[in-house]
PDB file of N, CA and C in Angstrom:
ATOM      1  N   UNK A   1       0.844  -1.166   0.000  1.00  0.00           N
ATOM      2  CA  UNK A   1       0.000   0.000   0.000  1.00  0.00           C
ATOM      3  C   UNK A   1       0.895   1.238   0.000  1.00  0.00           C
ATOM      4  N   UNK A   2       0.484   2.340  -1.377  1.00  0.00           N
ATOM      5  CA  UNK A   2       1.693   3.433  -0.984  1.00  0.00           C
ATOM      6  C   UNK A   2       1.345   4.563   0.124  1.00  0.00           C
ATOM      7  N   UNK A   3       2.290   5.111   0.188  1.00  0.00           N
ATOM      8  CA  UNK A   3       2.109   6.590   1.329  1.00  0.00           C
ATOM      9  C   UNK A   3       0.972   7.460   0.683  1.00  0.00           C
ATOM     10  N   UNK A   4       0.565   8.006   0.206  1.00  0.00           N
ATOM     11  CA  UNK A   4      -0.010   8.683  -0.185  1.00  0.00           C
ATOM     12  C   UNK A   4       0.205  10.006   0.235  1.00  0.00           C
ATOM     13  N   UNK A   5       0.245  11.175  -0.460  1.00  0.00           N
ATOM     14  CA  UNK A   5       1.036  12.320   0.073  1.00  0.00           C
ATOM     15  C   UNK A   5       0.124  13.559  -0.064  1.00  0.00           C
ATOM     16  N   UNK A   6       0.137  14.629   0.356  1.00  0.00           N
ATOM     17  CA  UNK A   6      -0.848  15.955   0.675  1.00  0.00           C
ATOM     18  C   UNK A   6      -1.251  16.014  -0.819  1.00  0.00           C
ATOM     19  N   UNK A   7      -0.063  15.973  -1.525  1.00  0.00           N
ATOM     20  CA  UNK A   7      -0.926  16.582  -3.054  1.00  0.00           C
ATOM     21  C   UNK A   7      -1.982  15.352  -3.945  1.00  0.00           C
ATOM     22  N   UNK A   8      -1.583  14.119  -3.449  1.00  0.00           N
ATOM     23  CA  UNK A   8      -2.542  12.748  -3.874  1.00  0.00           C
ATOM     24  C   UNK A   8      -4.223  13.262  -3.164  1.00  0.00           C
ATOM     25  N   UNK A   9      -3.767  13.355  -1.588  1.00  0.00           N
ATOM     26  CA  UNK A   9      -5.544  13.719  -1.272  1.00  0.00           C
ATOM     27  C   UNK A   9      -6.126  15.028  -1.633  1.00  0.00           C
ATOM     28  N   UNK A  10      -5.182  15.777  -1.592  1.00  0.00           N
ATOM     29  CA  UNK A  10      -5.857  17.406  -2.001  1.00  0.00           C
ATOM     30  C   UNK A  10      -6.506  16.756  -3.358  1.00  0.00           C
ATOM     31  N   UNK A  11      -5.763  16.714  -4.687  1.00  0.00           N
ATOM     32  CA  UNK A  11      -6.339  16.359  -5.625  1.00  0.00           C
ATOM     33  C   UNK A  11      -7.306  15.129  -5.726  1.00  0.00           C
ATOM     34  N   UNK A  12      -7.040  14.133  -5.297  1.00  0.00           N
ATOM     35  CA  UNK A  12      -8.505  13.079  -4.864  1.00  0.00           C
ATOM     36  C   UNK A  12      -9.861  14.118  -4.110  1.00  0.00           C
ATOM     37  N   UNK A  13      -9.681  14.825  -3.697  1.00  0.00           N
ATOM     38  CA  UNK A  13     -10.741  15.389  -3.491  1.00  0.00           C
ATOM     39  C   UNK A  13     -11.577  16.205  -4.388  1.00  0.00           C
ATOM     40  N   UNK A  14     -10.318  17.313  -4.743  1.00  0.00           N
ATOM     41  CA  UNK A  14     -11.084  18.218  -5.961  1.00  0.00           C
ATOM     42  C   UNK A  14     -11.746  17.895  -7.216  1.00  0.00           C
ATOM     43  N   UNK A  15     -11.274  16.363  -7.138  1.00  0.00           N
ATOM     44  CA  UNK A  15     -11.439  15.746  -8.658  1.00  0.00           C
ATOM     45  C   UNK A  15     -12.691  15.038  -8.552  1.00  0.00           C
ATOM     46  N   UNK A  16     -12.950  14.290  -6.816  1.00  0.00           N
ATOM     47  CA  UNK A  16     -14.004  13.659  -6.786  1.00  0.00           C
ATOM     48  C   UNK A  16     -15.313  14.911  -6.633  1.00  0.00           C
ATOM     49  N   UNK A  17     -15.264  15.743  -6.399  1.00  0.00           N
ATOM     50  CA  UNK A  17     -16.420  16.874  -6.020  1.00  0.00           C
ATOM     51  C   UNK A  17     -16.471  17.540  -7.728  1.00  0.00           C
ATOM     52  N   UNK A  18     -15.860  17.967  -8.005  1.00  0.00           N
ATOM     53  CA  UNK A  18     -15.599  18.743  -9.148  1.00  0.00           C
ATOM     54  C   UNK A  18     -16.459  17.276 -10.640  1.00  0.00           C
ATOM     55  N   UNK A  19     -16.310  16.282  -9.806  1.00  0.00           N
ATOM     56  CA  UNK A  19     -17.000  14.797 -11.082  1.00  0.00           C
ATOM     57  C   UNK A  19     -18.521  14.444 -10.219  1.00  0.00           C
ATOM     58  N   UNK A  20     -18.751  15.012  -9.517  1.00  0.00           N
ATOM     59  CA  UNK A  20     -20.262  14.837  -9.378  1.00  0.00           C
ATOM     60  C   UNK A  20     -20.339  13.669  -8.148  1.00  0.00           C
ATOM     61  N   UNK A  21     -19.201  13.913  -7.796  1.00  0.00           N
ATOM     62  CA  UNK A  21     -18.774  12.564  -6.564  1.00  0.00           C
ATOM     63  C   UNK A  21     -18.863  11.511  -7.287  1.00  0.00           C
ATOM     64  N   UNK A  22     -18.676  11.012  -8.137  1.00  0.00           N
ATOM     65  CA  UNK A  22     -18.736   9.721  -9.208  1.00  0.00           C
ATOM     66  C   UNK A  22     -17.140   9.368  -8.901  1.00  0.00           C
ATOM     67  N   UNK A  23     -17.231   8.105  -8.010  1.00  0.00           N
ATOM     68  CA  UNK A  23     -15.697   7.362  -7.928  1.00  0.00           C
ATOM     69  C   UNK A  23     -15.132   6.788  -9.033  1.00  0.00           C
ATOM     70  N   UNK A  24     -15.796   6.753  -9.917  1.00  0.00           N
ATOM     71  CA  UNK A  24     -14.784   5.894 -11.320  1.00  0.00           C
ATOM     72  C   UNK A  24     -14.282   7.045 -11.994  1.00  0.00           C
ATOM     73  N   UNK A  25     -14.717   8.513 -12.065  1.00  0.00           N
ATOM     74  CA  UNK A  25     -14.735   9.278 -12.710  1.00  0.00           C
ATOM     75  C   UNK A  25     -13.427   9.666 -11.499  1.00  0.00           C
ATOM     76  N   UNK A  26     -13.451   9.822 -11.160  1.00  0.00           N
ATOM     77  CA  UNK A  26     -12.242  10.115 -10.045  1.00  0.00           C
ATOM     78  C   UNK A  26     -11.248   9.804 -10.232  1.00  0.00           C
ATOM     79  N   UNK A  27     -11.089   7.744  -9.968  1.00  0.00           N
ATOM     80  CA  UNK A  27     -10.093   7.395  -9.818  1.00  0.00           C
ATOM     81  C   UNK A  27      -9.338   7.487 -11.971  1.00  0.00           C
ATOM     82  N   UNK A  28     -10.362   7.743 -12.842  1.00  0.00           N
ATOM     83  CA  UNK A  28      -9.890   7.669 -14.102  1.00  0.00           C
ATOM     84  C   UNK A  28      -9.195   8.933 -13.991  1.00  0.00           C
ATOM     85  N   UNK A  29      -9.358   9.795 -13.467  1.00  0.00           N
ATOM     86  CA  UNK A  29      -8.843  11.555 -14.027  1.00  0.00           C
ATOM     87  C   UNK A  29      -7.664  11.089 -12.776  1.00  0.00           C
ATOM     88  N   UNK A  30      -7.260  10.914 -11.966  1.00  0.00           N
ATOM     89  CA  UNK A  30      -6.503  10.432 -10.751  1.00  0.00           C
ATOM     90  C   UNK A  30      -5.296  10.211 -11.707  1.00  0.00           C
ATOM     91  N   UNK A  31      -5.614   8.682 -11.833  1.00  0.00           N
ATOM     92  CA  UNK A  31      -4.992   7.778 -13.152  1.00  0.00           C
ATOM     93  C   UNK A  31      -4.090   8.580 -14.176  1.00  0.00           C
ATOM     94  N   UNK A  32      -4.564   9.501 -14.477  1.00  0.00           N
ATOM     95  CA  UNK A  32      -3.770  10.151 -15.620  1.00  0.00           C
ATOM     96  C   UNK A  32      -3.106  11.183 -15.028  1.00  0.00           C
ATOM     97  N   UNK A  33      -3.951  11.873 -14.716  1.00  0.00           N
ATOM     98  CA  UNK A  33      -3.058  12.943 -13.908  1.00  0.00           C
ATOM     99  C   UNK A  33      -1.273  12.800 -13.101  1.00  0.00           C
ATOM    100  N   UNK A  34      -1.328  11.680 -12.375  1.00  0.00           N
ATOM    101  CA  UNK A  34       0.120  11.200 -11.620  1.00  0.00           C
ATOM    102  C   UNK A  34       0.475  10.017 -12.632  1.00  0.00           C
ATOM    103  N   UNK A  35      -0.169   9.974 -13.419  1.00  0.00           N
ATOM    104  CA  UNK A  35       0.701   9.158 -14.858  1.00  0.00           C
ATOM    105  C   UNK A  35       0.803   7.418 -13.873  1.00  0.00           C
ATOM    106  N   UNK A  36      -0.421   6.892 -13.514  1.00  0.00           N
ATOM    107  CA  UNK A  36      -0.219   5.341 -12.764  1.00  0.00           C
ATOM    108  C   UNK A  36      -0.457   4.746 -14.183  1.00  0.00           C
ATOM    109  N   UNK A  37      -0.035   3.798 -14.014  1.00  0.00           N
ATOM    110  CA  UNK A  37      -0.033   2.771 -14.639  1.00  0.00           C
ATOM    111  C   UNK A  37      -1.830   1.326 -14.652  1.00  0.00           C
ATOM    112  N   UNK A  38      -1.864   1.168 -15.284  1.00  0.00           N
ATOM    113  CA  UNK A  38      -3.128   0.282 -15.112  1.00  0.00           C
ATOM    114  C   UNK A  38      -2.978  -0.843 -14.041  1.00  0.00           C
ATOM    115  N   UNK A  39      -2.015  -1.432 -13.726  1.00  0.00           N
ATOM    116  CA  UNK A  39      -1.322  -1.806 -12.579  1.00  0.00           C
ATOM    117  C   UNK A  39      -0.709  -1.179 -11.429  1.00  0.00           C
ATOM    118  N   UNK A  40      -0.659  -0.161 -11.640  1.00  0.00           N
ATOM    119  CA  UNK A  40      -0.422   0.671 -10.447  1.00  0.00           C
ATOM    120  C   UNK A  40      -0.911   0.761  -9.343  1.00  0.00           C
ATOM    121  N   UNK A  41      -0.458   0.589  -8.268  1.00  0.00           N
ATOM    122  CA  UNK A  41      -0.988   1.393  -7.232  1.00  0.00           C
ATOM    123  C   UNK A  41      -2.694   2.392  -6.798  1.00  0.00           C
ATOM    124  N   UNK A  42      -3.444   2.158  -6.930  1.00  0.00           N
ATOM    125  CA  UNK A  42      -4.524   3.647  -6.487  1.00  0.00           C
ATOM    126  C   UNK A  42      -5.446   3.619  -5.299  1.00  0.00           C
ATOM    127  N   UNK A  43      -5.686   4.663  -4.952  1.00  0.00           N
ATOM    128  CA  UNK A  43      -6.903   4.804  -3.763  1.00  0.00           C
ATOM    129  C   UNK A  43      -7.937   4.082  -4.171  1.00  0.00           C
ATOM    130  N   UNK A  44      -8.731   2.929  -3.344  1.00  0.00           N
ATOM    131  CA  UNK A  44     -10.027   2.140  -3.871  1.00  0.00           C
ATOM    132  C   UNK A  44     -10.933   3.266  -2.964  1.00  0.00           C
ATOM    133  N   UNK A  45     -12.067   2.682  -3.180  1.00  0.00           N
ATOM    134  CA  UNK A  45     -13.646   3.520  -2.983  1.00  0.00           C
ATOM    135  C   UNK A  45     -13.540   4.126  -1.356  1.00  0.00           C
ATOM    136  N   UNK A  46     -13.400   2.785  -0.705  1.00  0.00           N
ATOM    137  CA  UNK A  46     -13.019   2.966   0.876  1.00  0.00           C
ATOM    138  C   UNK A  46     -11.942   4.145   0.982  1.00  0.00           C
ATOM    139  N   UNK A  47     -10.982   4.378   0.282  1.00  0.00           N
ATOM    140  CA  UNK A  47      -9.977   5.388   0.845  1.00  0.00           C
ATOM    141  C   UNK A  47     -10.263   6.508  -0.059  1.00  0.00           C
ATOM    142  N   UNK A  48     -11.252   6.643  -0.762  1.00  0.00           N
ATOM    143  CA  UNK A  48     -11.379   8.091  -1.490  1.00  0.00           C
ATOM    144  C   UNK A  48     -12.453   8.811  -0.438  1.00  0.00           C
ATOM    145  N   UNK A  49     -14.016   7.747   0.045  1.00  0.00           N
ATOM    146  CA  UNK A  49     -14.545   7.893   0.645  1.00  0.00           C
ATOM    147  C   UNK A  49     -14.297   8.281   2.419  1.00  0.00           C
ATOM    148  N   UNK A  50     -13.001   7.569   2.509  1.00  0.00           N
ATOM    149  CA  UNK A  50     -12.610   8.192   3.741  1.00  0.00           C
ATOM    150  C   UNK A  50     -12.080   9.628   3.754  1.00  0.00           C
ATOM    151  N   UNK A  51     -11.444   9.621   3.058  1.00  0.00           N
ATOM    152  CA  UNK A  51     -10.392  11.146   2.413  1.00  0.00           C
ATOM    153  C   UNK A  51     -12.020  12.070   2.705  1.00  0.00           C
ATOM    154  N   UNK A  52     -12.730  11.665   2.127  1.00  0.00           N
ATOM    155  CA  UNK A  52     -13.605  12.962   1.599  1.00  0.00           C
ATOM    156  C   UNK A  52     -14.632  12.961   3.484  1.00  0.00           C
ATOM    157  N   UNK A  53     -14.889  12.042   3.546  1.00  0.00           N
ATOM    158  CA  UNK A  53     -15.624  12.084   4.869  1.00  0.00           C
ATOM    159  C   UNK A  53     -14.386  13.008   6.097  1.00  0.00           C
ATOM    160  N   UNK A  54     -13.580  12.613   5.857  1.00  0.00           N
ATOM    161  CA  UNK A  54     -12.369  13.478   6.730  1.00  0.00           C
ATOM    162  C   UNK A  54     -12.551  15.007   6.516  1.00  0.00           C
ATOM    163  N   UNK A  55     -12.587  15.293   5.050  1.00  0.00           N
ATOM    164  CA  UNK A  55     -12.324  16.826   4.877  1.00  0.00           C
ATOM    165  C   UNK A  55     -13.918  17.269   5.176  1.00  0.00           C
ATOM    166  N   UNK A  56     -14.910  16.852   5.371  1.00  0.00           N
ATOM    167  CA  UNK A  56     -16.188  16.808   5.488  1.00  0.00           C
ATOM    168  C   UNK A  56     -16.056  17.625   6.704  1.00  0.00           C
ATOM    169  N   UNK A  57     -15.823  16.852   7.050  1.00  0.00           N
ATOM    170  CA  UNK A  57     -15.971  16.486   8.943  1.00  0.00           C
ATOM    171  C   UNK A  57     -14.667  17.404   9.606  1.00  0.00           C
ATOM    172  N   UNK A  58     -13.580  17.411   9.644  1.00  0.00           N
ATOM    173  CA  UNK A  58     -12.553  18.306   9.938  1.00  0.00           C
ATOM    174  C   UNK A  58     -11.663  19.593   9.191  1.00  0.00           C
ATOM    175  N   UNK A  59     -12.110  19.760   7.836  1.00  0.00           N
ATOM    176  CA  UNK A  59     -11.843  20.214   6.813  1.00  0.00           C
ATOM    177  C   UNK A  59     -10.318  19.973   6.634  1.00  0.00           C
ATOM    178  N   UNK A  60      -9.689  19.131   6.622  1.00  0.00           N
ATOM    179  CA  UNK A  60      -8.391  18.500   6.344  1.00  0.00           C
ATOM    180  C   UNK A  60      -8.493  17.439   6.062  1.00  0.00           C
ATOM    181  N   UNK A  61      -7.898  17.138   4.690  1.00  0.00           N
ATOM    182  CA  UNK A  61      -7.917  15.466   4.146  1.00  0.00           C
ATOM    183  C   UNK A  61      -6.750  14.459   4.886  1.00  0.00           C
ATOM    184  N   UNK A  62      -5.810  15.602   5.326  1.00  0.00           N
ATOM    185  CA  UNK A  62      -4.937  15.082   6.724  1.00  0.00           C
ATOM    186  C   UNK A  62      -5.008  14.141   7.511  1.00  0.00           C
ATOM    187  N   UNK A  63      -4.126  13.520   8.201  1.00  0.00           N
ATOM    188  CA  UNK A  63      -4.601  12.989   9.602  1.00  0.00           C
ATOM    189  C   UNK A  63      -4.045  14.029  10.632  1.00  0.00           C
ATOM    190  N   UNK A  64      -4.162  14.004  11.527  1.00  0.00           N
ATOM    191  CA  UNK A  64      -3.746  14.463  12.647  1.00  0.00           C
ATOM    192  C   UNK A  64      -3.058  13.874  13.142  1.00  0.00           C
ATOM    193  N   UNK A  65      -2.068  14.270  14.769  1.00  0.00           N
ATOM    194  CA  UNK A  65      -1.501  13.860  15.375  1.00  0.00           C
ATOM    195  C   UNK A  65      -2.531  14.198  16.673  1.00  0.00           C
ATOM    196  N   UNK A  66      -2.547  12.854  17.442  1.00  0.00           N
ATOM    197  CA  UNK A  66      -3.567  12.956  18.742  1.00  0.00           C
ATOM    198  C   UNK A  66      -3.330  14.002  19.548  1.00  0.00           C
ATOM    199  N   UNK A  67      -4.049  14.634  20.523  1.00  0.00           N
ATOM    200  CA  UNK A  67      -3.674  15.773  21.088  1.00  0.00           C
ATOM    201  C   UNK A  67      -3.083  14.650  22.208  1.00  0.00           C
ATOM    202  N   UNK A  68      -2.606  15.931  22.912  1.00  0.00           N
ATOM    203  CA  UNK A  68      -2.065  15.257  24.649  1.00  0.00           C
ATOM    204  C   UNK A  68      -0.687  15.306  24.306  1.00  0.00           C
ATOM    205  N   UNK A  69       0.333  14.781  25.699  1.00  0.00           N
ATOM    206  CA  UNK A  69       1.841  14.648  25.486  1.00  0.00           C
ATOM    207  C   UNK A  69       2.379  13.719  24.503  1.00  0.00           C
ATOM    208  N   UNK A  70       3.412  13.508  24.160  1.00  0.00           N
ATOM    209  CA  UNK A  70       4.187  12.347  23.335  1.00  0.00           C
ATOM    210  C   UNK A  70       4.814  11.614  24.528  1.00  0.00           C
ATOM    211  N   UNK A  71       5.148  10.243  24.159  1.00  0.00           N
ATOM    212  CA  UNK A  71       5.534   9.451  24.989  1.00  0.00           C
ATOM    213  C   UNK A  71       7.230   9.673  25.084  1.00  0.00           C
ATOM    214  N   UNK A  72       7.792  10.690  24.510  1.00  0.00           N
ATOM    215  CA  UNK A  72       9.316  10.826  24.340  1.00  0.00           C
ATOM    216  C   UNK A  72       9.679  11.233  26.231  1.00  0.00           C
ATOM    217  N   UNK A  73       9.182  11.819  26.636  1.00  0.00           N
ATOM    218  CA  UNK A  73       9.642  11.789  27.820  1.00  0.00           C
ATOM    219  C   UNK A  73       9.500  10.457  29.010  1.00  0.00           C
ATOM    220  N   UNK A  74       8.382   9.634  28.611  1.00  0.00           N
ATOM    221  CA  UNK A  74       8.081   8.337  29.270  1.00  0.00           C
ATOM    222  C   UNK A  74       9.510   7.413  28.882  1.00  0.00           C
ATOM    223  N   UNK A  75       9.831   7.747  27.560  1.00  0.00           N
ATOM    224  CA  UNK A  75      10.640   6.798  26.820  1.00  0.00           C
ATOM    225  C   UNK A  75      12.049   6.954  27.524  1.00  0.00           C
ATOM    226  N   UNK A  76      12.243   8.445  27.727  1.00  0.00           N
ATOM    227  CA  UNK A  76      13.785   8.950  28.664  1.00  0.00           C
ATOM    228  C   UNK A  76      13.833   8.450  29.805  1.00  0.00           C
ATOM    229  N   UNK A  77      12.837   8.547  30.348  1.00  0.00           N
ATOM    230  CA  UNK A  77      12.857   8.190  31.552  1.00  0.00           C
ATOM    231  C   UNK A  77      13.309   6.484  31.995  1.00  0.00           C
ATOM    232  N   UNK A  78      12.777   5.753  31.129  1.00  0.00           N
ATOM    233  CA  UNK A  78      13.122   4.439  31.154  1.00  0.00           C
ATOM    234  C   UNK A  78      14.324   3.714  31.075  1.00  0.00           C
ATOM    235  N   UNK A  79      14.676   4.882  29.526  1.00  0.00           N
ATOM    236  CA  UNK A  79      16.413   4.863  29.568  1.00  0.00           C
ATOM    237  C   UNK A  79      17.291   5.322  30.817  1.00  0.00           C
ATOM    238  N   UNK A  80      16.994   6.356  31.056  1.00  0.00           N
ATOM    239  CA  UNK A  80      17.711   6.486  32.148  1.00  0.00           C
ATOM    240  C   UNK A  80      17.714   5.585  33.612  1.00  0.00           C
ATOM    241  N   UNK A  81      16.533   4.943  33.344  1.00  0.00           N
ATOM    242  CA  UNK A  81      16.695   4.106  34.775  1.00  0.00           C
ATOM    243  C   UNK A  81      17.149   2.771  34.521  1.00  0.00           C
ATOM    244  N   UNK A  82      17.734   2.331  33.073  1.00  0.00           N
ATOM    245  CA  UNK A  82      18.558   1.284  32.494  1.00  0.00           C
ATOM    246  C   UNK A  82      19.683   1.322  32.653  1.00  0.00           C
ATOM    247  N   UNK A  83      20.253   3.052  32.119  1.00  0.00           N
ATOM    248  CA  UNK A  83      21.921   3.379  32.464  1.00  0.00           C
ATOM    249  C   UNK A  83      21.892   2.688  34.116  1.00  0.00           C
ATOM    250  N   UNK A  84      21.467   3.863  34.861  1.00  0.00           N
ATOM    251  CA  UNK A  84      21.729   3.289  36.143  1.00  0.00           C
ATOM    252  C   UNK A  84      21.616   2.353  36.882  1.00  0.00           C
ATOM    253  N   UNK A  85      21.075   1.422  36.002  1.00  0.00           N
ATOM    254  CA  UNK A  85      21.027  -0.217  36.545  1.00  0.00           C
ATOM    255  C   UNK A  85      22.295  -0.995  36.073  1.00  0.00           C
ATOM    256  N   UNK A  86      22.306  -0.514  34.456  1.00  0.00           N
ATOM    257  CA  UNK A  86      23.866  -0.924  34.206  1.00  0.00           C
ATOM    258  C   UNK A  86      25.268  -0.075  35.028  1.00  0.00           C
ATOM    259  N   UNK A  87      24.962   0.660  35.568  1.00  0.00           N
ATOM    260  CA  UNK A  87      26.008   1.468  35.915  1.00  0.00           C
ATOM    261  C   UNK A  87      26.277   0.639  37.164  1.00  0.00           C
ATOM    262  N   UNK A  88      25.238   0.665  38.016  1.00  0.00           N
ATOM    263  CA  UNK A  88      24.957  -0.329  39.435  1.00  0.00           C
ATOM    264  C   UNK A  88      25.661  -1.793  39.424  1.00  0.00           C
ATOM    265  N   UNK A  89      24.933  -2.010  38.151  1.00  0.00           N
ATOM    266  CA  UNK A  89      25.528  -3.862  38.361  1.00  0.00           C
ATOM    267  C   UNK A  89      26.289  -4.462  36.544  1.00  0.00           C
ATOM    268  N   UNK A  90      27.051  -3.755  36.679  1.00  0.00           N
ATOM    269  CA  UNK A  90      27.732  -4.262  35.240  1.00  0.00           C
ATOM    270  C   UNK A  90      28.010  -5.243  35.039  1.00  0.00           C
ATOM    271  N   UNK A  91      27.980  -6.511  36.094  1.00  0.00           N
ATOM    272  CA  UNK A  91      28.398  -8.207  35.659  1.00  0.00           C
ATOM    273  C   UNK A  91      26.988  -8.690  35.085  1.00  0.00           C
ATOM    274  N   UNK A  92      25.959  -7.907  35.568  1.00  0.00           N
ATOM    275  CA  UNK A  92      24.480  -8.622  35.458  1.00  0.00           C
ATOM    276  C   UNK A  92      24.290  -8.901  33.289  1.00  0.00           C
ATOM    277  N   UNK A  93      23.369  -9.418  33.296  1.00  0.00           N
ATOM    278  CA  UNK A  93      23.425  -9.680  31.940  1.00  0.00           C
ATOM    279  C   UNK A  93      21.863  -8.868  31.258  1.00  0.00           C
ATOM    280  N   UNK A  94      21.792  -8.406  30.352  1.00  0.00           N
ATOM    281  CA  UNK A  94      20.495  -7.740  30.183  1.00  0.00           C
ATOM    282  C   UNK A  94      19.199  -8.422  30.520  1.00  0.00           C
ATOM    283  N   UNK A  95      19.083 -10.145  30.659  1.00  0.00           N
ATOM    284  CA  UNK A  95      18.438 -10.249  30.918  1.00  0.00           C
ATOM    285  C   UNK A  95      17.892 -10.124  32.934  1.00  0.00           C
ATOM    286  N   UNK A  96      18.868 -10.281  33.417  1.00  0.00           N
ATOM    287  CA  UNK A  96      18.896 -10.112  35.096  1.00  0.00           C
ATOM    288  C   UNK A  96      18.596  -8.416  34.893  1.00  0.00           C
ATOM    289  N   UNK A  97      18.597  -7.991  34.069  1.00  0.00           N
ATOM    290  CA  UNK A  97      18.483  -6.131  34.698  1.00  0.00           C
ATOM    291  C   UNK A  97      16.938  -6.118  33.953  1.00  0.00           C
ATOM    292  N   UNK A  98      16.679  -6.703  33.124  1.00  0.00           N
ATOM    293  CA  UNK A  98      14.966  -6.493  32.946  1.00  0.00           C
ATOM    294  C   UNK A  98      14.009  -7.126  34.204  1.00  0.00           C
ATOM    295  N   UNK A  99      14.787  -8.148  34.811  1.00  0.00           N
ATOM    296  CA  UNK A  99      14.089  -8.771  35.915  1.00  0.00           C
ATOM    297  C   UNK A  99      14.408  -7.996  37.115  1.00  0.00           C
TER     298      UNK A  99
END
């Protein structure tokens, strides 16, 4: 499955609204436009329909990043209490310092 990138959904959108919301008419003008191949790669019904229910609903064909903290500080913290276990007992073997 490829990445799909800001300018794939921007244009999956304009193309599906601008065609009467008609998905074949979409994914054909799609098709030519980024030059796919008949084997190629493309957005099926489910992911044009999601794209468009997204910009519907949040006006970004985007995803987001969840609100709240990132786990990068949970993650330091862990490390650091590894150094100092290795620092503590350096004969131990990684598995005796997870236990």
């Amino acid at each position: 499955m490829p990445l799909w990138t800001r300018e794939n959904h921007v244009h999956a959108y304009d193309i599906f609204v601008k065609s009467g919301e008609s998905i074949i008419q979409m994914q054909q003008i799609f098709r030519s436009h980024f030059r796919i191949g008949w084997h190629g790669d493309m957005p099926n019904r489910n992911t044009i329909l999601r794209w468009v229910a997204a910009f519907w609903s949040k006006g970004s064909v985007l995803k987001r990043k969840p609100p709240g903290p990132s786990n990068w500080l949970a993650y330091q913290e862990i490390v650091e209490k590894v150094r100092e276990a290795i620092v503590q007992n350096p004969g131990h073997s990684a598995r005796q310092h997870v236990l």
